[in-house]
C-alpha atoms as a PDB file:
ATOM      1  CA  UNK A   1      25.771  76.511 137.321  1.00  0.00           C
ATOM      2  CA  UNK A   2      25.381  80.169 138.081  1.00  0.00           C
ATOM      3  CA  UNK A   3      29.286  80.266 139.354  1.00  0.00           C
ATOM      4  CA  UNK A   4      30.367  78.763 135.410  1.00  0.00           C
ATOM      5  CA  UNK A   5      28.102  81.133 134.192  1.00  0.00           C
ATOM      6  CA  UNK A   6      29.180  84.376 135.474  1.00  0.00           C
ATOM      7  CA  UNK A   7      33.132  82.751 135.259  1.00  0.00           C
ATOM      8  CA  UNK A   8      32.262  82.713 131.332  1.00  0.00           C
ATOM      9  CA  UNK A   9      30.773  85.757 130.959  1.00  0.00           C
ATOM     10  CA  UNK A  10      33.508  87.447 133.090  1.00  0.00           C
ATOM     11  CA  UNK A  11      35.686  85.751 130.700  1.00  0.00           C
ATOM     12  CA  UNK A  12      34.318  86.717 127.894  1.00  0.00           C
ATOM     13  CA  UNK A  13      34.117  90.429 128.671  1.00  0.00           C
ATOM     14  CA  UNK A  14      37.680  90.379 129.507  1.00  0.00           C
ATOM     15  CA  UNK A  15      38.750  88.634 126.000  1.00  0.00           C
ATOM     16  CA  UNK A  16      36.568  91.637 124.312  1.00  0.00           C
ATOM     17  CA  UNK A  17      38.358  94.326 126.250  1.00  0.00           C
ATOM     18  CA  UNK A  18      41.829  92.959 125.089  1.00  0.00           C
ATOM     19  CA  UNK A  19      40.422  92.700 121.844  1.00  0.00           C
ATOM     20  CA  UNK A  20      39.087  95.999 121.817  1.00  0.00           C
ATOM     21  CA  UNK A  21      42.066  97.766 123.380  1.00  0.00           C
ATOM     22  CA  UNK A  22      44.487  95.960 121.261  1.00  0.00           C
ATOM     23  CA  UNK A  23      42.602  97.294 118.427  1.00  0.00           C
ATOM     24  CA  UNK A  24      42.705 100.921 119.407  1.00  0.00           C
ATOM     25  CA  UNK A  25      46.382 100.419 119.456  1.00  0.00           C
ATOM     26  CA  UNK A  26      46.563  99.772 116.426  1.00  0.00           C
ATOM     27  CA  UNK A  27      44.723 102.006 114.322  1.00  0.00           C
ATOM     28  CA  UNK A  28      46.423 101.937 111.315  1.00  0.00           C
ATOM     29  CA  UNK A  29      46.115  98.169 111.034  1.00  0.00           C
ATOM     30  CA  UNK A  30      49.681  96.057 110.402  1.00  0.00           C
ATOM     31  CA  UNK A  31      52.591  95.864 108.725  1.00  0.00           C
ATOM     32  CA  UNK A  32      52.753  94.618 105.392  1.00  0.00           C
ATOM     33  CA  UNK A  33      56.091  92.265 104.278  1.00  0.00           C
ATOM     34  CA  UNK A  34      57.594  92.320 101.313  1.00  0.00           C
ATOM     35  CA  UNK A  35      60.970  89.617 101.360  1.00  0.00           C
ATOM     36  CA  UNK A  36      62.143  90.938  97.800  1.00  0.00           C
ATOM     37  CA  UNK A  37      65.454  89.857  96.061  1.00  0.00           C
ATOM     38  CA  UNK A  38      67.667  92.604  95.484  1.00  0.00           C
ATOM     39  CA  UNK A  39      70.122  92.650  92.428  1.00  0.00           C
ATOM     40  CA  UNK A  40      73.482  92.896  93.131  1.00  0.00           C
ATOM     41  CA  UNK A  41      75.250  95.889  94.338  1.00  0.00           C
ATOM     42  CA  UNK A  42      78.412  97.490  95.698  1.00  0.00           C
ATOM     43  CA  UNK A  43      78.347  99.296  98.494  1.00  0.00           C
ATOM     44  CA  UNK A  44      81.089 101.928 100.093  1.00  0.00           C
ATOM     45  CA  UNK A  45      80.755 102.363 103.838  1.00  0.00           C
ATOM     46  CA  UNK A  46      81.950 105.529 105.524  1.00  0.00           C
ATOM     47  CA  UNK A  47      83.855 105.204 108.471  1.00  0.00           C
ATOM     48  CA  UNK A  48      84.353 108.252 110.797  1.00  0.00           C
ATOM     49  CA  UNK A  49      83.802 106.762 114.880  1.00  0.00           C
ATOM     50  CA  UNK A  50      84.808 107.970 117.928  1.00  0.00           C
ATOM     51  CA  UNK A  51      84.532 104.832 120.081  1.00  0.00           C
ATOM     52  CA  UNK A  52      86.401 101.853 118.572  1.00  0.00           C
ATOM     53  CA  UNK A  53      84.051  99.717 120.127  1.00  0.00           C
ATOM     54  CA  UNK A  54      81.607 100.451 117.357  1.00  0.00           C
ATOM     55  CA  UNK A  55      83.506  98.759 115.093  1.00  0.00           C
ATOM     56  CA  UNK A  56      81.760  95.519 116.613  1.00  0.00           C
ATOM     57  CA  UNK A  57      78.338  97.060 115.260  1.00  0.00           C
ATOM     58  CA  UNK A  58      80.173  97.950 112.056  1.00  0.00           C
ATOM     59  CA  UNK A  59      80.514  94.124 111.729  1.00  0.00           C
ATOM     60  CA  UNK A  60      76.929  93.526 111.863  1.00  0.00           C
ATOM     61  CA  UNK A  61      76.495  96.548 109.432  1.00  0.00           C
ATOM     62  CA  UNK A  62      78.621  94.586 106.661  1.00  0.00           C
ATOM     63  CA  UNK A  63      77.305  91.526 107.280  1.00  0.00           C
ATOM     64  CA  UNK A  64      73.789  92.111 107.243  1.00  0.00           C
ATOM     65  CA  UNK A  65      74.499  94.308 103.835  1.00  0.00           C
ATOM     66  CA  UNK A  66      77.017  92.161 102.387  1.00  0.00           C
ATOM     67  CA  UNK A  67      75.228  89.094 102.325  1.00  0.00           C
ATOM     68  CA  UNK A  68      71.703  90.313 100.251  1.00  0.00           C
ATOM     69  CA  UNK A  69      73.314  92.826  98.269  1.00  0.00           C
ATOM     70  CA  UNK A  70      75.905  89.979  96.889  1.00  0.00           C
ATOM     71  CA  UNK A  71      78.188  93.157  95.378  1.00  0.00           C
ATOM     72  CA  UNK A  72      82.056  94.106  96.312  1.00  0.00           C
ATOM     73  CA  UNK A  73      82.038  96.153 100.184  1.00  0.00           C
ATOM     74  CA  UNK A  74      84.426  98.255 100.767  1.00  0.00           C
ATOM     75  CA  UNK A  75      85.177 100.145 104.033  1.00  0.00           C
ATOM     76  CA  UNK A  76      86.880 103.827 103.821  1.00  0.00           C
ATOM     77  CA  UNK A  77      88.467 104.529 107.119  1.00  0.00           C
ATOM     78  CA  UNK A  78      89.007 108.122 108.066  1.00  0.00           C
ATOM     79  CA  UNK A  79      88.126 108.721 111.226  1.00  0.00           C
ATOM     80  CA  UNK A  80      89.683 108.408 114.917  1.00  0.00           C
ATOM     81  CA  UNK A  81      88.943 104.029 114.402  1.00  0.00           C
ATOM     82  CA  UNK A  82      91.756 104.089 112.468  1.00  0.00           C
ATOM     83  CA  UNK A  83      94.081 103.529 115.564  1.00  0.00           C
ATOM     84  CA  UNK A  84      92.228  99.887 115.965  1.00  0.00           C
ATOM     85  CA  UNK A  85      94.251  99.012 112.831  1.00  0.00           C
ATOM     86  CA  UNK A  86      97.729 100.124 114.047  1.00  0.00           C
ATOM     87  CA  UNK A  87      99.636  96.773 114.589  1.00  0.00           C
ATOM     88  CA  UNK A  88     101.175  98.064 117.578  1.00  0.00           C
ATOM     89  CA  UNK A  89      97.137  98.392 119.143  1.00  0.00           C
ATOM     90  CA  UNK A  90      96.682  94.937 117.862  1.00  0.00           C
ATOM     91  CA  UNK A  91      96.728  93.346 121.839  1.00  0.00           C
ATOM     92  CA  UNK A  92      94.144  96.265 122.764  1.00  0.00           C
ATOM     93  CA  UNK A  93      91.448  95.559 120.300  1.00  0.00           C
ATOM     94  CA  UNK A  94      92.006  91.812 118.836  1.00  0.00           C
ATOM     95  CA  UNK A  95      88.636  91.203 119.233  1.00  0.00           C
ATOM     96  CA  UNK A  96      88.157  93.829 116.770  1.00  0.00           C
ATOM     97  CA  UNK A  97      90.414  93.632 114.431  1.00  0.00           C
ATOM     98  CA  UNK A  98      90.003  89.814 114.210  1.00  0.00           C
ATOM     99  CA  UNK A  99      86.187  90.544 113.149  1.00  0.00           C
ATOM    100  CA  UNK A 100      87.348  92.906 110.493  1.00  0.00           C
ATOM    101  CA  UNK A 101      90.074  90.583 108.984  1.00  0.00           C
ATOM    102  CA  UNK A 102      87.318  87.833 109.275  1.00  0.00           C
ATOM    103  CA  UNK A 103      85.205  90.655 107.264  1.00  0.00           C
ATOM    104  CA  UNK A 104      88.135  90.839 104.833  1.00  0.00           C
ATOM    105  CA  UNK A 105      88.861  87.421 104.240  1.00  0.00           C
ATOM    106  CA  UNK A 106      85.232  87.096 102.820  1.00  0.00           C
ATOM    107  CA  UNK A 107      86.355  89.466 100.346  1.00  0.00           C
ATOM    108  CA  UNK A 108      85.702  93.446 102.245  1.00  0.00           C
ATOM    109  CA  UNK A 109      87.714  95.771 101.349  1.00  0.00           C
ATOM    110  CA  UNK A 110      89.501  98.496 104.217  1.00  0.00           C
ATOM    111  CA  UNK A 111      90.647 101.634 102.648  1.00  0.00           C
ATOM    112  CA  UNK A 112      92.361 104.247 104.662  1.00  0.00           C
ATOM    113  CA  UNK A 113      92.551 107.718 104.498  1.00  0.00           C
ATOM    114  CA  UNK A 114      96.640 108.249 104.519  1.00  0.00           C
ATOM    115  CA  UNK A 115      95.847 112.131 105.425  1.00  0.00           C
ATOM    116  CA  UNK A 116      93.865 110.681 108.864  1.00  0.00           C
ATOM    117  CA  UNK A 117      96.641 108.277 109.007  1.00  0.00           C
ATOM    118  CA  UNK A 118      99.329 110.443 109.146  1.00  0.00           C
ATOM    119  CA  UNK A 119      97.454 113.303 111.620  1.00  0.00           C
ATOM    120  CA  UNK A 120      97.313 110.516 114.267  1.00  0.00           C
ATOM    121  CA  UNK A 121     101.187 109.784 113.825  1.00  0.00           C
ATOM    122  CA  UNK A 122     100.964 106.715 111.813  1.00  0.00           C
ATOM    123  CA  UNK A 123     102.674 105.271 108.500  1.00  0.00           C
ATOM    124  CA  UNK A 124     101.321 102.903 106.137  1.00  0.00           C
ATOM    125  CA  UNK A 125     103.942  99.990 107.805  1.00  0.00           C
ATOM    126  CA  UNK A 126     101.912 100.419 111.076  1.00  0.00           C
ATOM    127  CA  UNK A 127      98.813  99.563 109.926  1.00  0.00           C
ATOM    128  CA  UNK A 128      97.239  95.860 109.620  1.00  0.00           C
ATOM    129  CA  UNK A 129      97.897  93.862 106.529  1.00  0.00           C
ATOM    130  CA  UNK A 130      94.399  93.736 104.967  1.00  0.00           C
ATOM    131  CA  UNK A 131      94.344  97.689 104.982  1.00  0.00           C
ATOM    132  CA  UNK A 132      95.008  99.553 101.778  1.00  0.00           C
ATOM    133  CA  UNK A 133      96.065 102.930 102.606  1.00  0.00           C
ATOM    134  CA  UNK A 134      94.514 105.527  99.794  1.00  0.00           C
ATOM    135  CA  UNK A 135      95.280 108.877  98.919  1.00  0.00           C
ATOM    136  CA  UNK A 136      92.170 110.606 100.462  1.00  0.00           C
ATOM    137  CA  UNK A 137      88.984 108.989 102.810  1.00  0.00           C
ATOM    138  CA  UNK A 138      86.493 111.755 101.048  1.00  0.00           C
ATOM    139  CA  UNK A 139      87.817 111.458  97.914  1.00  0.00           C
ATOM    140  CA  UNK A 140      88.174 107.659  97.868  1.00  0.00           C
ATOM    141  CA  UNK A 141      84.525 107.742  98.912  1.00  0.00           C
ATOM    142  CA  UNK A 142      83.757 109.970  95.843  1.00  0.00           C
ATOM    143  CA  UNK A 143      85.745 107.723  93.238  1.00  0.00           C
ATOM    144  CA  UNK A 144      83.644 104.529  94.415  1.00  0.00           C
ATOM    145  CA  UNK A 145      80.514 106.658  93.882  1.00  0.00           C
ATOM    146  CA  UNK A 146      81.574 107.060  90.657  1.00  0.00           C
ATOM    147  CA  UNK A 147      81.879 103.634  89.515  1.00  0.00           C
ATOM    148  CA  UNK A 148      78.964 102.694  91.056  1.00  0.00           C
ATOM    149  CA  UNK A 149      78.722 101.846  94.438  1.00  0.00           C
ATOM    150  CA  UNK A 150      76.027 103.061  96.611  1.00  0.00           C
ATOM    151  CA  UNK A 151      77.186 105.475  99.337  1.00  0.00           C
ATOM    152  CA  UNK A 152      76.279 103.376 103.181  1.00  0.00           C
ATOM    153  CA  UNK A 153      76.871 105.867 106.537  1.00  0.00           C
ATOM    154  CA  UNK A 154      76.735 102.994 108.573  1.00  0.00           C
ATOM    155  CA  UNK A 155      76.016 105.342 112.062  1.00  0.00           C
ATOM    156  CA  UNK A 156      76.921 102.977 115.137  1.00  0.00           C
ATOM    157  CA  UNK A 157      73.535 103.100 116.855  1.00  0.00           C
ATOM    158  CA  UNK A 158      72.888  99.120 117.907  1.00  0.00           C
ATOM    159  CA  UNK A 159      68.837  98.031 117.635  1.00  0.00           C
ATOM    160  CA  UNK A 160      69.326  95.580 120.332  1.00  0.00           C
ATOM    161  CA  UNK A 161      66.500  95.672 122.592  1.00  0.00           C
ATOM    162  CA  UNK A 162      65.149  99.272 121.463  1.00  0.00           C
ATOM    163  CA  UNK A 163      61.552  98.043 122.242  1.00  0.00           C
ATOM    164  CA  UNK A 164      62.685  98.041 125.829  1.00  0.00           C
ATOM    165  CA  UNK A 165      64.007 101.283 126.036  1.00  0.00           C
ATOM    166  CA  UNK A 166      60.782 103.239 126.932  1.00  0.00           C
ATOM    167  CA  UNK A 167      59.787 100.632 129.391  1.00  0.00           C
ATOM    168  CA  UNK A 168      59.351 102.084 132.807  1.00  0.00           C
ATOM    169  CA  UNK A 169      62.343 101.074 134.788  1.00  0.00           C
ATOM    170  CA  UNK A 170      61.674  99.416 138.310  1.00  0.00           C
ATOM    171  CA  UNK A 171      63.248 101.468 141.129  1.00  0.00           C
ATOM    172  CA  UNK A 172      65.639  99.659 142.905  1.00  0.00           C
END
């Protein structure tokens, strides 16, 4: 009797504690959710990456916007991506450029910048069939504004697993 007593006391103290210290984590209670509607909206995303592999977290971007804001999306391409699009880079980054002609065939827009186009040594014939090569990226970007849509610098920094990142890592 004396062993299940001190077992559920022990127990007991231990539950407190975690109690206790999960509350002094926590000091400014929790988060409150709010799963609101939004009205529909068009949205212009501004695309200036380095690394084409972003474009993969550019999908994401779109889709997650895309799909509440229920507006027109269109992409202004201006940056060093634009080489993903060349036809004659089509073997190197199919992955990619299959997601964003899967992006445009549920209705995205791709606008180039012809002035980035043509510093990296491309014409408009070079480029992908679901681009629309524009005048200017920063201008293009302006004229949307101006009818409307809502300006979206989608920056390619992925949230995947960001509640790991200031684990301690194990020494191997």
């Amino acid at each position: 009797m004396k062993f299940f007593t001190r077992t559920l006391l022990a127990s007991a103290w231990v539950l407190c504690s975690a109690v206790a210290s999960a509350q002094e984590f926590a000091p400014y209670g929790t988060a409150k959710v709010d799963m609101h509607e939004y009205p529909t909206i068009n949205a212009v995303f501004d695309l200036n990456y380095e690394n084409p592999g972003d474009l993969n977290i550019l999908y994401n971007f779109v889709n997650n916007t895309r799909t509440p804001l229920k507006g027109k999306m269109v992409v202004v391409t201006h940056g060093p991506e634009l080489r993903v699009f060349a036809k004659e880079n089509y073997e190197k980054y199919q992955g990619i450029v299959d997601r964003m002609a899967e992006l445009a065939r549920n209705g995205v827009e791709f606008r180039m910048c012809s002035n980035a186009m043509r510093a990296a040594g491309f014409q408009p014939s070079d480029m992908h069939g679901f681009i629309t090569v524009v005048p200017a990226g920063f201008p293009e970007i302006a004229y949307l504004q101006a009818q409307g849509y809502r300006y979206i610098n989608p920056i390619p920094l992925p949230v995947k697993d960001v509640r790991y990142l200031d684990q301690p890592q194990l020494k191997k």
